[in-house]
Every structure is written in structure tokens, then in C-alpha cells.
Protein backbone atom coordinates (compact mmCIF):
# COMPACT_ATOMS: atom_id res chain seq x y z
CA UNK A 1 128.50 131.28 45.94
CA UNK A 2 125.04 132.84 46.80
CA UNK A 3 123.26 132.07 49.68
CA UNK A 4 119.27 130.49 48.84
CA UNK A 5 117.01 131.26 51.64
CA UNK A 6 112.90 130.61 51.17
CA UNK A 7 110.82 133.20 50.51
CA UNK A 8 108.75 134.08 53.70
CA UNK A 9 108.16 131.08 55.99
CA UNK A 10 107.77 127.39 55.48
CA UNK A 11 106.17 126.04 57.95
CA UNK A 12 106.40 122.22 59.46
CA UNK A 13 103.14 119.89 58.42
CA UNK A 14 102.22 120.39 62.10
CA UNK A 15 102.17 123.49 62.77
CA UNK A 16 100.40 125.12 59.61
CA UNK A 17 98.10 128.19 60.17
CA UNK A 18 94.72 126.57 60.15
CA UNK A 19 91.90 128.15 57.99
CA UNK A 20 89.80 130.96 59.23
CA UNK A 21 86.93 130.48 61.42
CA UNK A 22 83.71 130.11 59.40
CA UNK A 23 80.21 129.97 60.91
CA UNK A 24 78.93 126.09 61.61
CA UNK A 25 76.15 125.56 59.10
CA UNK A 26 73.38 122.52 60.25
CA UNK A 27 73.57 120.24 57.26
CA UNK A 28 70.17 119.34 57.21
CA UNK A 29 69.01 122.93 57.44
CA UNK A 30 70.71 123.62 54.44
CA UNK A 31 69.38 120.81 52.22
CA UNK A 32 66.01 121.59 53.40
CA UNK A 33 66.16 125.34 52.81
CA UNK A 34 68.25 124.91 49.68
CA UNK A 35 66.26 125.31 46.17
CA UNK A 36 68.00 125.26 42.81
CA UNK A 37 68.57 128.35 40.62
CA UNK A 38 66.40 128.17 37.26
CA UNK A 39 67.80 129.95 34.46
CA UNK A 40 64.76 130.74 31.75
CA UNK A 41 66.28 129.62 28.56
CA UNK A 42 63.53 127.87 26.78
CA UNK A 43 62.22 129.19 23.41
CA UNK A 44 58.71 127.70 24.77
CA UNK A 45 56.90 129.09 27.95
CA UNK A 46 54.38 126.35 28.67
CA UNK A 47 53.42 122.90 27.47
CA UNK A 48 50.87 123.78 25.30
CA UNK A 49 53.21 125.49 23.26
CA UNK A 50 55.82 122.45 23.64
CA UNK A 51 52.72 119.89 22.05
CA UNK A 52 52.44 123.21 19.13
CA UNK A 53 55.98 122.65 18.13
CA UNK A 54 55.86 119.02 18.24
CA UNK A 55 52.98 119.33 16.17
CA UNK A 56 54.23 121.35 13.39
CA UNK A 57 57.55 119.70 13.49
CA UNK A 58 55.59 116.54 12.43
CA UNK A 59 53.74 118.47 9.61
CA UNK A 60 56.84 119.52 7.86
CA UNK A 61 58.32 116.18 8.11
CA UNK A 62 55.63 114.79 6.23
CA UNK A 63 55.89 117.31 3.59
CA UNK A 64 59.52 116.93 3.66
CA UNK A 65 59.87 112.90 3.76
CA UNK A 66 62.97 111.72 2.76
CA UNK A 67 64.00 115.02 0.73
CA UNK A 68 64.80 115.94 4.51
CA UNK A 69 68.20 114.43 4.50
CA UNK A 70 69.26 116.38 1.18
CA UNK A 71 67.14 119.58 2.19
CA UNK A 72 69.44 122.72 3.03
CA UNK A 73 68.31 124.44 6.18
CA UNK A 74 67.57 127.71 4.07
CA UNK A 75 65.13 125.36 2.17
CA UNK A 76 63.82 123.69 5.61
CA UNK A 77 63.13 127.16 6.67
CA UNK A 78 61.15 128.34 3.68
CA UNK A 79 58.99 125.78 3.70
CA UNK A 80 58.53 125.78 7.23
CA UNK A 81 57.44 129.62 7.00
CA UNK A 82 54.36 128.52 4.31
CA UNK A 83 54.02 125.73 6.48
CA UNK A 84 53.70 127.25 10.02
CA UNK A 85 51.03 129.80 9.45
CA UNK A 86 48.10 126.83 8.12
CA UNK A 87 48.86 125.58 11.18
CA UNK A 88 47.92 127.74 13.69
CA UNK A 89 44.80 128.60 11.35
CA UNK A 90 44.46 124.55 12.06
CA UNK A 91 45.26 125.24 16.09
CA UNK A 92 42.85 128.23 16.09
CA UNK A 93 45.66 130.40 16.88
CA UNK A 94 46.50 134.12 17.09
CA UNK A 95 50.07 135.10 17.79
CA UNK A 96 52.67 137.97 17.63
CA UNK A 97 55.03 137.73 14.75
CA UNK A 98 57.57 137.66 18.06
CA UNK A 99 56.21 134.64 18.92
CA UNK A 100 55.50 133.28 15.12
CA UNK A 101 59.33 133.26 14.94
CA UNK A 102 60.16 132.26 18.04
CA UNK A 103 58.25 128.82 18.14
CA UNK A 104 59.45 128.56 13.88
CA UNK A 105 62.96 128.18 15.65
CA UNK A 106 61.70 126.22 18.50
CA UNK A 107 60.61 123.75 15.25
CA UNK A 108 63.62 124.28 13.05
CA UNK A 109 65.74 123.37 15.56
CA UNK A 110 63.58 119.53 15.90
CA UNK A 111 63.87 119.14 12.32
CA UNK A 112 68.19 120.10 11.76
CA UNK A 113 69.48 120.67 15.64
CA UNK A 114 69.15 118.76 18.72
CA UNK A 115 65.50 120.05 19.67
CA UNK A 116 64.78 122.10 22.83
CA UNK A 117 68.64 121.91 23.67
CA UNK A 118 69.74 123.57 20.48
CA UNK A 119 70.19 126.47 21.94
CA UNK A 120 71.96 125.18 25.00
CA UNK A 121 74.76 123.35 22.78
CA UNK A 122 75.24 126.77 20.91
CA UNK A 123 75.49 129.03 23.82
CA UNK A 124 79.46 129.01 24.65
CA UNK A 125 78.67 130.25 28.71
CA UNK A 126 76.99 126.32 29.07
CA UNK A 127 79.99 124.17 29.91
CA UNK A 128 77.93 121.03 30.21
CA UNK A 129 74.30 119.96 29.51
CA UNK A 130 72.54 116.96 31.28
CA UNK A 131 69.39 115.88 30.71
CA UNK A 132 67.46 113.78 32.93
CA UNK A 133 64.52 112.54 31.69
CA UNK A 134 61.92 114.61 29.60
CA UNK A 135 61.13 116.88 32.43
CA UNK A 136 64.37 118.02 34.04
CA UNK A 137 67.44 119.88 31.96
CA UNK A 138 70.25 120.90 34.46
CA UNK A 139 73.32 123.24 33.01
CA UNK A 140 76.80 124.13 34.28
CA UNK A 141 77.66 127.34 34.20
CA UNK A 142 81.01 128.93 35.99
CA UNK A 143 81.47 125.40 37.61
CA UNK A 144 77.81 125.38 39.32
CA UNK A 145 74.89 123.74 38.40
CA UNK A 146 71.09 125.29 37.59
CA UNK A 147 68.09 124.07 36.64
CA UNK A 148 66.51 124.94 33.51
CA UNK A 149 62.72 125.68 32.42
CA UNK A 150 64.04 123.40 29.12
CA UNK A 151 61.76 120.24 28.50
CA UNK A 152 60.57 117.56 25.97
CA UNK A 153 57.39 116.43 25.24
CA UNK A 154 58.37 113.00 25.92
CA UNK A 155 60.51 110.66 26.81
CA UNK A 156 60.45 109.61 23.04
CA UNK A 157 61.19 113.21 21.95
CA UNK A 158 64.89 112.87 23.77
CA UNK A 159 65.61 109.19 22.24
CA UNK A 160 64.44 110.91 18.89
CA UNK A 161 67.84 113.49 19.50
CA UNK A 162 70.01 111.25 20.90
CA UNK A 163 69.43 109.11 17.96
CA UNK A 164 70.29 112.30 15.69
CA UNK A 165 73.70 112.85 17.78
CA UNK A 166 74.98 109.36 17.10
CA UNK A 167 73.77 108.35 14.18
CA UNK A 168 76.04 109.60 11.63
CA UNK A 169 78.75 108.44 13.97
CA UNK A 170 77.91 105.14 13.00
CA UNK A 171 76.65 104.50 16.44
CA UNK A 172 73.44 103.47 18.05
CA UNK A 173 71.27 103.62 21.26
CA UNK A 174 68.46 101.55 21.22
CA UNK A 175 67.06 97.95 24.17
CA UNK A 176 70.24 95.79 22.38
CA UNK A 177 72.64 98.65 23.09
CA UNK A 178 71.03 101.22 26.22
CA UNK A 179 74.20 103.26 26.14
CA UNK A 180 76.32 105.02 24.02
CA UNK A 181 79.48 107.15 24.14
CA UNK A 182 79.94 110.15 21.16
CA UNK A 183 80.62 113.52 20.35
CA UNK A 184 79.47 116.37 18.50
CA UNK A 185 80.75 117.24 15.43
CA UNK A 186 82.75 120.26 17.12
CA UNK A 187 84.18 117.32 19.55
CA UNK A 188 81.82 118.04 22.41
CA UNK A 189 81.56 114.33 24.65
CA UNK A 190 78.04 112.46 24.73
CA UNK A 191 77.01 110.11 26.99
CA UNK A 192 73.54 108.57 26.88
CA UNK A 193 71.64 105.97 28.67
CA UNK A 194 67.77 104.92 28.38
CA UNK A 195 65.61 102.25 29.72
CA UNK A 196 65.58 99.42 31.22
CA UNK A 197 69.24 100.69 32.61
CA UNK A 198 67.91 104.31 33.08
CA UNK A 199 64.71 104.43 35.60
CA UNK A 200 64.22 108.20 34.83
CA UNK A 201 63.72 108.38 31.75
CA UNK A 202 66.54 108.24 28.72
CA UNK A 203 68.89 110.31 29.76
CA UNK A 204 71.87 112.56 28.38
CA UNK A 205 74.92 114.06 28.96
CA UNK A 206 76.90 116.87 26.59
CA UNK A 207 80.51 118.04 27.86
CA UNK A 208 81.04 120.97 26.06
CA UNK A 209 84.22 121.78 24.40
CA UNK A 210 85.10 125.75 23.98
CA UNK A 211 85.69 126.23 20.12
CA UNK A 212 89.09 128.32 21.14
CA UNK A 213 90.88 126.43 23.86
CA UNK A 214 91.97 127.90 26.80
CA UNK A 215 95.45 128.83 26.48
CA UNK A 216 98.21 128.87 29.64
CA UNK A 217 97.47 133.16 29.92
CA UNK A 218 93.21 132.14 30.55
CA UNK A 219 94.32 129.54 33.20
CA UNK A 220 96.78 132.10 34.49
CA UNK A 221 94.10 134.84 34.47
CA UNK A 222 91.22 132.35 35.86
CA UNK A 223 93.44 131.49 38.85
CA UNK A 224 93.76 127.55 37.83
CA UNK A 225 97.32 127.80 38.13
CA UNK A 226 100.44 130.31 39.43
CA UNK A 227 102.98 132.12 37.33
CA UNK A 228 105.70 130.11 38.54
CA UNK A 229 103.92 126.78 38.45
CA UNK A 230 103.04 127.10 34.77
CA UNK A 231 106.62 128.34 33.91
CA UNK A 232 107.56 124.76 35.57
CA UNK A 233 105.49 122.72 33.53
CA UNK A 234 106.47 124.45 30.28
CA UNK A 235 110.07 123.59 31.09
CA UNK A 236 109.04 120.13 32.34
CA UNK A 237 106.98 120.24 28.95
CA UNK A 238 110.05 121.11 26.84
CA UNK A 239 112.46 119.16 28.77
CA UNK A 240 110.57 116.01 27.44
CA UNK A 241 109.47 115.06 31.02
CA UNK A 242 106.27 111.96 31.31
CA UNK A 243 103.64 113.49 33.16
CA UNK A 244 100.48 112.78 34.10
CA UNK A 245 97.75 114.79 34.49
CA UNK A 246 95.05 113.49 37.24
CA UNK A 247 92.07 114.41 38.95
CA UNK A 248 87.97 113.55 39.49
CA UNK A 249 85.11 113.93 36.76
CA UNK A 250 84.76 117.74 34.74
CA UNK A 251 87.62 119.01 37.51
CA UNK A 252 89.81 120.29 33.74
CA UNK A 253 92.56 117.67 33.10
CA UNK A 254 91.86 117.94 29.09
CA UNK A 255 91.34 121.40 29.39
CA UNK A 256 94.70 121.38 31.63
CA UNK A 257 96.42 118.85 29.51
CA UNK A 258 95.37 121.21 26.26
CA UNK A 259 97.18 124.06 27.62
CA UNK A 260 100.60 121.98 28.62
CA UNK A 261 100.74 120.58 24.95
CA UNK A 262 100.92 124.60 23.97
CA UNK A 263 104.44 124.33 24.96
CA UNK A 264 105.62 121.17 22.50
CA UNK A 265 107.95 122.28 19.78
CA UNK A 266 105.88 122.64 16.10
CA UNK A 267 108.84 120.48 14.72
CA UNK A 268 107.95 117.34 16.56
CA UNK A 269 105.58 114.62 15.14
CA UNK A 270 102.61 114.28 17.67
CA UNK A 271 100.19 111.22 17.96
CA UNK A 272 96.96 111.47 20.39
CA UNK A 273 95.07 108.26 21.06
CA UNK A 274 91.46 108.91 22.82
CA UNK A 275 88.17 107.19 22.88
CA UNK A 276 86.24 110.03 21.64
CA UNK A 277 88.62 113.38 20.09
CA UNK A 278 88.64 116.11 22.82
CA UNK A 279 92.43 116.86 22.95
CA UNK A 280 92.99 120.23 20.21
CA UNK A 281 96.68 120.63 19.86
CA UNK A 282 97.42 123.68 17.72
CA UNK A 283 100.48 122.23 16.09
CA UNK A 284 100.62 121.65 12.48
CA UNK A 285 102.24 118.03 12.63
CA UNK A 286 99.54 116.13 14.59
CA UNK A 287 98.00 112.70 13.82
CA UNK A 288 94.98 112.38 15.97
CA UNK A 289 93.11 108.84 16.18
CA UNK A 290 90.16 107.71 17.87
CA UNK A 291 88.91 104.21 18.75
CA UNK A 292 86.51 102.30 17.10
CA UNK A 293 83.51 100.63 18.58
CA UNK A 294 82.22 96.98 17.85
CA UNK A 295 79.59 96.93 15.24
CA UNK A 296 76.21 94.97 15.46
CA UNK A 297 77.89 91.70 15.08
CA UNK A 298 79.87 91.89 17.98
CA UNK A 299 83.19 92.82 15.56
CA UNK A 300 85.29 95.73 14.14
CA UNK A 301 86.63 97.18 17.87
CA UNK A 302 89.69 98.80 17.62
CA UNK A 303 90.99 99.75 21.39
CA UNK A 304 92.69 102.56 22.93
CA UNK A 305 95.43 99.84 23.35
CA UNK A 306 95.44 98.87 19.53
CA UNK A 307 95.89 102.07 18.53
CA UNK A 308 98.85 102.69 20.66
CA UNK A 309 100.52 99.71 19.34
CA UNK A 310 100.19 100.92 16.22
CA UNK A 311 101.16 104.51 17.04
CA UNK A 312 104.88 103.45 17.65
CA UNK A 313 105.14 102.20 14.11
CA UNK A 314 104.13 105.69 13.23
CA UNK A 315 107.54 107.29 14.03
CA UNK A 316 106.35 109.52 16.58
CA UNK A 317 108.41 112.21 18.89
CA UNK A 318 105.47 112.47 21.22
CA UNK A 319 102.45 110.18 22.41
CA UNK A 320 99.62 111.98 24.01
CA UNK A 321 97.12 110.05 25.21
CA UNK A 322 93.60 111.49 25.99
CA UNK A 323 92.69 109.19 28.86
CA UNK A 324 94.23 105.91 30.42
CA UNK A 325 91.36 104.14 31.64
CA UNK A 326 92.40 100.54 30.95
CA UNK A 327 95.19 97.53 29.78
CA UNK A 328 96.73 100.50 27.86
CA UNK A 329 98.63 101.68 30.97
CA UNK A 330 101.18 98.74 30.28
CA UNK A 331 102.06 99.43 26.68
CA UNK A 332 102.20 102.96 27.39
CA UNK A 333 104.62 102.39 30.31
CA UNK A 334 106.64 100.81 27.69
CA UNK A 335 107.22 102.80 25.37
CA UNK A 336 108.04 105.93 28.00
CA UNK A 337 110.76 103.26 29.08
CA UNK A 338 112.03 102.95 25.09
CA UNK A 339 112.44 106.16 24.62
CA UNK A 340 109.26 107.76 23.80
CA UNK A 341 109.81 110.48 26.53
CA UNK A 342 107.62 113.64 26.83
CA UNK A 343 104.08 111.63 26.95
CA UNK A 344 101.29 113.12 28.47
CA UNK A 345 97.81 111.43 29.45
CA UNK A 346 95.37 112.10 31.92
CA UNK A 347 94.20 109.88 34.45
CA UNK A 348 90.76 109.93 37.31
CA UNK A 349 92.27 109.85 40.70
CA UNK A 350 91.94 111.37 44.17
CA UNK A 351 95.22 112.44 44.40
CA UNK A 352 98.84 111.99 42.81
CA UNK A 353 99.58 109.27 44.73
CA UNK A 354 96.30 107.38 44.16
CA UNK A 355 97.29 108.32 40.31
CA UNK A 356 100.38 105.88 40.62
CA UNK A 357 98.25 103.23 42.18
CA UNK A 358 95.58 103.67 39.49
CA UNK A 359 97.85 103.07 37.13
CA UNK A 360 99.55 99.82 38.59
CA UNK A 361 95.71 98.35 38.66
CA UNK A 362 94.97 99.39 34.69
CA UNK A 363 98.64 97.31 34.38
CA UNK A 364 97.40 94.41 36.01
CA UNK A 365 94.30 94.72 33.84
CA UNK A 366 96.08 94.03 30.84
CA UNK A 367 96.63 90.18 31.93
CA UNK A 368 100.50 90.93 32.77
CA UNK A 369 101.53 88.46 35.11
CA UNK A 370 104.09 90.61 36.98
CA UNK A 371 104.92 91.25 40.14
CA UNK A 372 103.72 94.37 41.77
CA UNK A 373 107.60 95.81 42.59
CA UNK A 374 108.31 95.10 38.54
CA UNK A 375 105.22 97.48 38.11
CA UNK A 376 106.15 100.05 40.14
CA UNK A 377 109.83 99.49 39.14
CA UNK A 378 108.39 100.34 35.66
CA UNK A 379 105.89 103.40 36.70
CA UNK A 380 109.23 105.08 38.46
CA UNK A 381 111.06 104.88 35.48
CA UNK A 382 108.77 105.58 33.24
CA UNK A 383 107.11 108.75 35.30
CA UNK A 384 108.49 111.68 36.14
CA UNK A 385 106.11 114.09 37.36
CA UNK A 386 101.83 114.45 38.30
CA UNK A 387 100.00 117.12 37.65
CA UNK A 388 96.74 117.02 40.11
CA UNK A 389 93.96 119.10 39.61
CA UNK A 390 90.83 119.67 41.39
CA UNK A 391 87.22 121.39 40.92
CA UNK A 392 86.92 122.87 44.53
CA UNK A 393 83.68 123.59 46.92
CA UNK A 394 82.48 126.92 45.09
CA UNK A 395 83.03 124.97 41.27
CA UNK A 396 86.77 126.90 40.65
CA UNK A 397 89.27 124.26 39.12
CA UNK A 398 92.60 125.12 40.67
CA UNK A 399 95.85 123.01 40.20
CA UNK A 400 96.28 121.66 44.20
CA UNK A 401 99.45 119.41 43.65
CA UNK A 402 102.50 119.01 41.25
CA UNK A 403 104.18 116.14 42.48
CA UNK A 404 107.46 114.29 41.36
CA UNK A 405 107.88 110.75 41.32
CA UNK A 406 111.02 110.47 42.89
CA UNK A 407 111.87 106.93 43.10
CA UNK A 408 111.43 103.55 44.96
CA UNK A 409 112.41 102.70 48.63
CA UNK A 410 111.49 99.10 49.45
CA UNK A 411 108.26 98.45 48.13
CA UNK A 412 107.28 101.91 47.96
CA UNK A 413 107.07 104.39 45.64
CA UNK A 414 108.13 107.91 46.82
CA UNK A 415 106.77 110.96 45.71
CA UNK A 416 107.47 114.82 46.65
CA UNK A 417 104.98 117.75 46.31
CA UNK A 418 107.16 120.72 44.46
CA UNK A 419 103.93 123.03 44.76
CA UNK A 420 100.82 122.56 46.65
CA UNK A 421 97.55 124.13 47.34
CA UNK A 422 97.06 125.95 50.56
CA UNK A 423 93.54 126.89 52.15
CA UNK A 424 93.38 129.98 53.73
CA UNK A 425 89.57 130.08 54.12
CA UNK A 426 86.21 131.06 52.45
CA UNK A 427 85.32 134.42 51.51
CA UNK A 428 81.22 134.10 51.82
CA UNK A 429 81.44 130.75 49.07
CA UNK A 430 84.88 131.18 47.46
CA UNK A 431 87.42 129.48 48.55
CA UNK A 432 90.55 131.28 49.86
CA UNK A 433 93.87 129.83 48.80
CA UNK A 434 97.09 129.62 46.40
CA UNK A 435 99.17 127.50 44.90
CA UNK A 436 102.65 127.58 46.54
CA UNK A 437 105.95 125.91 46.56
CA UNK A 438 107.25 123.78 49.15
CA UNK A 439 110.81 124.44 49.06
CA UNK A 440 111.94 121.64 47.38
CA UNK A 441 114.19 121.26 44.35
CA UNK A 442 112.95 118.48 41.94
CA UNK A 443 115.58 115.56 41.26
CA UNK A 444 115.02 115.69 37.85
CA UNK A 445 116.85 119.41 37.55
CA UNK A 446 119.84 118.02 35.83
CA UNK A 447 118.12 116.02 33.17
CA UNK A 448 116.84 119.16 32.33
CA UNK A 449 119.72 121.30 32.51
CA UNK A 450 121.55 118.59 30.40
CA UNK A 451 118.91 119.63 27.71
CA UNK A 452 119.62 123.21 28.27
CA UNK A 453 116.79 123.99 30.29
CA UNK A 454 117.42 125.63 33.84
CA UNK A 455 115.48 126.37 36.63
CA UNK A 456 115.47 129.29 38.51
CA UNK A 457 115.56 129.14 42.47
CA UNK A 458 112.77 131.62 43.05
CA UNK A 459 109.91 129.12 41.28
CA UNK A 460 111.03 127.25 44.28
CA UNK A 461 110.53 129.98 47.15
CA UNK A 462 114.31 130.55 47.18
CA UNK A 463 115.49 134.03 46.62
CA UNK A 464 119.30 134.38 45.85
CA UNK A 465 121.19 136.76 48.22
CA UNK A 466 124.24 138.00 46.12
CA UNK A 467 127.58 138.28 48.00
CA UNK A 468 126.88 135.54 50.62
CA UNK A 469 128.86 132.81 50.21
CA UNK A 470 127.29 129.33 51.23
């Protein structure tokens, strides 16, 4: 029998090397020093040409009227060029045909895009947009945020295209209804709020959705996660294991969870459930619903937790749910108890552990009068492994924890890391680390070898030593 010894050292909690020494930075320095980056993407350079394009956007819209809504944009932009030149004869105006076709954009964009951030939704380097007011348009690029020269003329120029995102959604943002959840038509998620909730100004906020998902090589070539960690969830993944995927705001669960479902089988039936459609599973046998809002009546709502209900009358081999966020988390324990195995969802947390707690409070939610140790009787059984990732200091999203729920001791659930995140330092503003196992063998290895999946020691840190006998 061979011999497994860990690879290199493991070292006790206590006596981990500590990080190296980095230069003390005053705080307040900093903030006072510190100015944001702003990235010129703008098609207009000052705010006299900002009140031009608002101009002549209102001049073709007259000429258009309601013909607008049937008008192709090849049409739009012919009439727009006859258009365009009366009015800067109008504005007294003399400028390049550069600039001619520059600001014809800036207005074909008002008229069939999303106005001065048209640009920003199409450019796929822009992870997310936010836009605070008329005056201020941040970006996130590479995990960090900049400032952009983008603005609107007014605060009633950004209502004007938030009400073109969510109106053919059926949706509406207006003093009866100040905020709004949507998406773009190529899934992207909007959030918008105005006044009297927003002080600022109406404000709004696109996360962006890459048209070709990131696949388990881009995470594996971006540094997210390790070979042998995403080797572990693909067997977890296959072995029909219910994980959870957890973590804070825009730190890549979706993006995360998108990759895992790579690894379900083609010949399974898959359901997702999600308020607004973000997961994109490549599989061909997918049923994908979305909830429903309440209309202007008050009726019509259709829940994350009505939909699941339904879903298991839909004969499915796998529930994946976007986002747990509410009474759902009962129902879905449920079903992973009734054999529904190999569910995923995602879940905000601070850590795997908080994860498990999160989800006994969404249980409670639902109006079950249970005891907490039936809860967490239920979570143990239902859960078999967390998945927590995190967007660290210099904006990288690295996988930091993949944790199995083990069982329940008392009135405690426990839980053991299988891989975790160590810090070795900063290199100037990266941060210095990788994703490592602990040593430990999960207890769910023979479920998974009874399904002819096995696990090989050295994802672990063990290295077999032939000709050793234990």
C-alpha cells in the first residue's frame, strides 16, 4: 500500500509565515492625495456640444413622430444626415466632416441607443457602468473603477434612457415606482433609482454580461482559480454534489457559477430560476425562467419561489438557481433533500460559513415555524460543498475557500476548508497569493467514487510514494 505524504509543508494555523513587510501608508494622506483616473470616452468634448446634440436629437424626433417606433435605424440615419446639416446652418456652425459624424452618432445613439452611454454598453473592456446623476459616469474596467468625461444634459436626459431600457420589459420607473430592476436585451443587469429616494440625481447601474462566457481555461488563465481546484469542482460537478457558490457584490459568483455548469452532462434536463436571466448555460436541454414583477395594480407577481415550485413539476435532472435571496431557500432545501441532487445557486456572504447562516435566515423568512437544529439538520443534508469567492484589494476575483459541509455536532454545523487562499504579500498593488490545499480528504469521496468518479491524492497535496507500505 503506498505511503501519502503532503506536498511541501503544512503548516499549523499558528505558526503560518506571515505576509511580507510592506511600507505603512497614512490613511488620510492617501485619500487626500488620491484623484480618480478619467478615461476620455465621450463622443462630445464640452457642453456646448452636449446642448447641440440634444438639440438636433429633438429636431429629428419631431420630423420623425411616431413613425420613430417603426423607423429602421438605416432610415433614422438618412434622415438624420438631411437633417443635421440645416441645423448647424440654424446654430451658425462650421465643423469638420470628423466632427459632422461624430456628433450625428452622438444623436443617433439618443434617438435608437441609450444616449451618451451607448458606447459604453457596446465596448466589451467596460464590465460595469454606473451613473450617478447627470454629471458623473464611473466605469469598471479590470476590476477598478475610473471616472469618465461621459455626461447628460440633465437629469431628465438619464430618466429619458432609463425609461428606454425598461420599457419594453414591461417595466417602469417613474414617483409611484422610484426603482426598477432589468436587463438588456443581451442579459446585461439594470438597476435604477431617481428622486425623492435618490438625492443625486436619477441614478443607474448596468452589470455587463460578456457575450461569450468565460469558460473554466479563462478563469484558469486569469488566475481565479488553480488547476487542481477546478478539476475538483468538475468532479464535484459531475458527481451531482449541491453546492453553493457565495461571495460579496460584482466579486464573479455568476460568472463562477457559469463556468461550473460547463461541466453538467448535455443529456440532463436543466431548469434555472433567476430574477433577471444572467446564468448562459451552453447546453442544448435548458429551460430558463425569470420572475415576474407586479403590475400597476398591485397584481401578476410571480416569485423566485413560485417558479421553483413549479420547476419540480417540470421533470428536471438539475435546478440551478441564479440567486437565493429570499423564502426560496426552504423549498430549495427540499427538493436537494428529495432527490434533486446536483443544484447550484449562488448566495451574498462574507464567507462559507456566513453562507450557511444566510441561508438558515432566508428559511426562517419563508414563515417556517421550525426550529433552528431542524434547519440546519436540513442545510447539512441538503449541502455538500461552498464555493467562496472574493474580488480582492487590487480588483482580481480569486476563489479564497472551497469548503465542505461536513456535518452537525451539537448545535453546530461543521465545515472543513479542502483549499484555501494564502497571502503571501503585495507586489507594488497586486496581491501575492494562491489557492492551496489543506491536506484534507473530503468526506464525500465515496459518494463519488460510488458514481465512478475518483479523486486523486495529489489535488489534495498528497504525493504517492510507490513501494512504501503504510
Amino acid at each position: 500500500m503506498a505511503v501519502l505524504r503532503p506536498i511541501g509543508k503544512i503548516h499549523p494555523a499558528g505558526e503560518r509565515p506571515t505576509l511580507r513587510s510592506i511600507r505603512p501608508l497614512q490613511p488620510q494622506q492617501v485619500d487626500e492625495d488620491w484623484q480618480p483616473d478619467v478615461l476620455r470616452l465621450s463622443r462630445t468634448n464640452d457642453e456646448r456640444e452636449v446642448q447641440l446634440v440634444g438639440r438636433v436629437h429633438a429636431r429629428v424626433a419631431a420630423s420623425l413622430g411616431r413613425a420613430s417606433e417603426s423607423a429602421t435605424t438605416d432610415q433614422i440615419r438618412a434622415l438624420l444626415a438631411e437633417q443635421f446639416p440645416i441645423a448647424l446652418e440654424e446654430e451658425h456652425l462650421s465643423l469638420s466632416r470628423t466632427d459632422r459624424l461624430r456628433l450625428q452618432d452622438a444623436v443617433l445613439a439618443e434617438i435608437v441607443g441609450y444616449g451618451p452611454i451607448q458606447d459604453l454598453v457596446l465596448d466589451d473592456t467596460v464590465s460595469e457602468i454606473m451613473v450617478n446623476g447627470p454629471r458623473q459616469v464611473w466605469v469598471e474596467k479590470e476590476g477598478r473603477l475610473y471616472l469618465t468625461d461621459v455626461v447628460f444634459a440633465d437629469a431628465d436626459h438619464v430618466v429619458r434612457v432609463i425609461q428606454r431600457i425598461v420599457a419594453p420589459l414591461g417595466r417602469r420607473c417613474d414617483e409611484s415606482s422610484p426603482m426598477v430592476d432589468a436587463r438588456l436585451p443581451d442579459g446585461s443587469r439594470v438597476n435604477a433609482i431617481i428622486p425623492p429616494l435618490s438625492l443625486i440625481g436619477p441614478t443607474l447601474t448596468i452589470r455587463k454580461f460578456r457575450r461569450i462566457p468565460l469558460a473554466p481555461a479563462d478563469l484558469l488563465r486569469n488566475g481565479t482559480i488553480t488547476p487542481s481546484a477546478m478539476q475538483f469542482l468538475r468532479a464535484c460537478v459531475q458527481g451531482r454534489l449541491n453546492i453553493v457558490v457565495a461571495g460579496g457584490t460584482g466579486a464573479g459568483k455568476t460568472t463562477l457559477l457559469n463556468a461550473m455548469s460547463s461541466y453538467i452532462s448535455p443529456r440532463e434536463r436543466i431548469v434555472t430560476i433567476e430574477d433577471a436571466a444572467e446564468v448562459q448555460l451552453q447546453q442544448m436541454h435548458v429551460i430558463t425562467l425569470e420572475t415576474r414583477p407586479a403590475n400597476v395594480e398591485g397584481r401578476g407577481e410571480v416569485s423566485v419561489r413560485d417558479l421553483f415550485r413549479n420547476a419540480l413539476r417540470m421533470r428536471p435532472d438539475r435546478i440551478v438557481i441564479g440567486e437565493c435571496r429570499g423564502a426560496e431557500a426552504m423549498d430549495m432545501l427540499q427538493a436537494m433533500n428529495t432527490g434533486h441532487d446536483g443544484s447550484l445557486t449562488t448566495v451574498h456572504s462574507n464567507g462559507p460559513r456566513d453562507a450557511l447562516t444566510r441561508i438558515e435566515t432566508m428559511v426562517l423568512m419563508s414563515g417556517a415555524e421550525l426550529p433552528l437544529r431542524a434547519i440546519r439538520e436540513q442545510s447539512v443534508a441538503a449541502l455538500d460543498l461552498v464555493v467562496y469567492i472574493e474580488r480582492l484589494q487590487d480588483g482580481t476575483r480569486r476563489v479564497t475557500q472551497i469548503s465542505e459541509v461536513r456535518g452537525l455536532e451539537g448545535e453546530v454545523i461543521t465545515m472543513q476548508d479542502i483549499f484555501a487562499f494564502q497571502r503571501e504579500g503585495f507586489e507594488g498593488e497586486r496581491v501575492v497569493g494562491s489557492l492551496r490545499p489543506t491536506g484534507i480528504r473530503p468526506s464525500f469521496n465515496d459518494k463519488l467514487i460510488a458514481r465512478g468518479i475518483e479523486l486523486p491524492a495529489n489535488w489534495f497535496g498528497y504525493d504517492a510514494e510507490p513501494g512504501r507500505l503504510a
